[in-house]
C-alpha atoms as a PDB file:
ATOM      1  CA  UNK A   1     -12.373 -44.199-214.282  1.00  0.00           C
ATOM      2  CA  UNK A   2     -14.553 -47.430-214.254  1.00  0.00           C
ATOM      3  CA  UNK A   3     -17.614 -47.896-212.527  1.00  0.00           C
ATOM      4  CA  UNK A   4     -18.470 -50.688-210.755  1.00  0.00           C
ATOM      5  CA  UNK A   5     -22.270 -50.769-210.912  1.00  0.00           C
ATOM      6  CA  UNK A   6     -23.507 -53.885-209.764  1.00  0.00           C
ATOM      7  CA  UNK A   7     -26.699 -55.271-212.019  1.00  0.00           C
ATOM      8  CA  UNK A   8     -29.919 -54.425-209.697  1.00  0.00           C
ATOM      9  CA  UNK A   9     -31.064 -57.702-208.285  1.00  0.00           C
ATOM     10  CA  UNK A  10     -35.237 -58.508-207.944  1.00  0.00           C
ATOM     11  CA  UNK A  11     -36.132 -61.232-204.928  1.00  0.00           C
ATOM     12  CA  UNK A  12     -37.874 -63.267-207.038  1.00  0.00           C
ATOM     13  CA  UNK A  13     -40.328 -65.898-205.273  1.00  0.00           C
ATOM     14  CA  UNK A  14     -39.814 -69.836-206.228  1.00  0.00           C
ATOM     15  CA  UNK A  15     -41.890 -72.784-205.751  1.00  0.00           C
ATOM     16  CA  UNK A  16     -40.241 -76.071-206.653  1.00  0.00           C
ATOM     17  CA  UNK A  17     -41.870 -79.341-206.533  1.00  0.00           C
ATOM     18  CA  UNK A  18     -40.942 -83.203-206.973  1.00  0.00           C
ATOM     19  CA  UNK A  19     -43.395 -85.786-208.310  1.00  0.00           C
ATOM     20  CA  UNK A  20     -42.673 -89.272-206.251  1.00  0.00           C
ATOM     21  CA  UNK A  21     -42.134 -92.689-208.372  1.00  0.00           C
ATOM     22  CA  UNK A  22     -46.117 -93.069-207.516  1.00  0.00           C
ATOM     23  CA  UNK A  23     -46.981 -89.978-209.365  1.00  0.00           C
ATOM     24  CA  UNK A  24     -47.805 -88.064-205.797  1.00  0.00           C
ATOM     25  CA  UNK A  25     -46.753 -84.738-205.579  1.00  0.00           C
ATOM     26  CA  UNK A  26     -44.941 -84.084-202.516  1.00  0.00           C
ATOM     27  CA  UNK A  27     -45.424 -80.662-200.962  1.00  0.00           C
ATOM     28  CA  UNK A  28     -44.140 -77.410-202.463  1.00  0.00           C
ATOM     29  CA  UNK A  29     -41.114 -75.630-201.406  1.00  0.00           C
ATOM     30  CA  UNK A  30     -40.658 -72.177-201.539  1.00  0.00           C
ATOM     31  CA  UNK A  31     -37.592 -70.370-201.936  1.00  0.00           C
ATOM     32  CA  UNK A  32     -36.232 -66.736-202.125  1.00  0.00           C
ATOM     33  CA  UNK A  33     -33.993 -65.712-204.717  1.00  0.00           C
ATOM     34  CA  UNK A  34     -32.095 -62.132-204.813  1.00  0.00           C
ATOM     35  CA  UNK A  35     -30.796 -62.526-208.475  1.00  0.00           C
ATOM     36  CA  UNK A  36     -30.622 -60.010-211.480  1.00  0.00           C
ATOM     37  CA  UNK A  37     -32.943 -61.766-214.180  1.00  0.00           C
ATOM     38  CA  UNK A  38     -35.515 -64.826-213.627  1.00  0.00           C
ATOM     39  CA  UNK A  39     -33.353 -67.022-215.716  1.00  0.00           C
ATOM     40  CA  UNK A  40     -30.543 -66.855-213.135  1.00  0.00           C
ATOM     41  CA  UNK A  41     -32.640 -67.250-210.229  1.00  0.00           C
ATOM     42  CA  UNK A  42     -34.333 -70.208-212.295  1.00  0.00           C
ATOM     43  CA  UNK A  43     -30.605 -71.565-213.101  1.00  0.00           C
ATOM     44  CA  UNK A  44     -29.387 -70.825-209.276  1.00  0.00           C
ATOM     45  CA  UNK A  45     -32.264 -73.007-207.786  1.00  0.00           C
ATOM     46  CA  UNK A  46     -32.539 -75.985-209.918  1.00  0.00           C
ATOM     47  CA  UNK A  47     -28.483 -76.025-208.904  1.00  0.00           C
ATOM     48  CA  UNK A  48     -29.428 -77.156-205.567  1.00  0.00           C
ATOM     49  CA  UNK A  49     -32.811 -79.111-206.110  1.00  0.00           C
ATOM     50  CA  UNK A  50     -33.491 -82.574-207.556  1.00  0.00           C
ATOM     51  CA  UNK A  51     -33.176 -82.575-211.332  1.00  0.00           C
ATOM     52  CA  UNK A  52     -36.614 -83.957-211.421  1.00  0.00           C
ATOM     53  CA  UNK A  53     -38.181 -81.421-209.676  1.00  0.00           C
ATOM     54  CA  UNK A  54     -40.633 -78.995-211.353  1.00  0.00           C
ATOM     55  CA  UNK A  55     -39.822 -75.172-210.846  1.00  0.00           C
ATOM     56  CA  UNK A  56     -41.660 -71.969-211.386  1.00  0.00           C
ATOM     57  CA  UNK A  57     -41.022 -68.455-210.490  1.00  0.00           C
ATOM     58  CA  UNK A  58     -44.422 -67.625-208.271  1.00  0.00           C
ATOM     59  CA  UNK A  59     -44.102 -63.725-207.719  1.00  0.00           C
ATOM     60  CA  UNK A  60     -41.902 -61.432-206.385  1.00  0.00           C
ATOM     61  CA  UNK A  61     -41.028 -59.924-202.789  1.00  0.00           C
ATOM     62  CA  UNK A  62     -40.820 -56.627-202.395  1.00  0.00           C
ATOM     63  CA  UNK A  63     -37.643 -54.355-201.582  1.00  0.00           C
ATOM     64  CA  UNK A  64     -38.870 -53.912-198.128  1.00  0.00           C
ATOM     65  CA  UNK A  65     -39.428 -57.441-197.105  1.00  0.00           C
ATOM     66  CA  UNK A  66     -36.497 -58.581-199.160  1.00  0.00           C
ATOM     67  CA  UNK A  67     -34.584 -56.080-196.682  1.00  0.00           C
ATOM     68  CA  UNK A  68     -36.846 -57.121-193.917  1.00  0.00           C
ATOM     69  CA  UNK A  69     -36.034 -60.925-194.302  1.00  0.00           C
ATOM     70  CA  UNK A  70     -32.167 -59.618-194.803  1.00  0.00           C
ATOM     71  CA  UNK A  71     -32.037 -61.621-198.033  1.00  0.00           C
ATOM     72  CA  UNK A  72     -28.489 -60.477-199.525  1.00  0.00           C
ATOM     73  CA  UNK A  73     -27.336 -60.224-203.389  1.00  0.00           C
ATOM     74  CA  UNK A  74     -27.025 -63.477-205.463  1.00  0.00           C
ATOM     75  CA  UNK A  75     -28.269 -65.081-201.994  1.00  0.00           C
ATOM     76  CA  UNK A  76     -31.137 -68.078-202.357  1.00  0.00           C
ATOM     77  CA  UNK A  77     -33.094 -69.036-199.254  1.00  0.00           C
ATOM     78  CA  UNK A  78     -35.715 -71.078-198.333  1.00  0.00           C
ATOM     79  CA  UNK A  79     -38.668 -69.279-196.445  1.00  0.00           C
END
């Protein structure tokens, strides 16, 4: 019989920020990402953002506010 174990997923907390043409640096934006590993949650974010843009993974949330927030698997979201 196969199992279908998913991979366990980590809400892994990610700041992305753009440098304007002027060399400002515009406000951070923080997103939420429920993903297995930080390269995918690195991979799934910079999908959606300006190429440009510089991203880091900042921390993680917790189980309980990841539930709390209702963040779902392989779901990104900024908060």
């Amino acid at each position: 019989m196969l199992s279908h174990k998913h991979k366990r997923q980590t809400a892994f907390i990610v700041a992305v920020t753009v440098t304007t043409e002027t060399g400002v640096e515009a406000d951070a934006v923080t997103y939420a990402a429920m993903k297995p590993s930080a390269e995918e949650a690195l991979a799934s974010i910079q999908a959606v953002v300006d190429v440009h843009a510089h991203i880091a993974i900042v921390g993680k949330l917790s189980a309980q506010v990841a539930k709390a927030i209702n963040l779902k698997r392989d779901e990104i979201r900024v908060i």
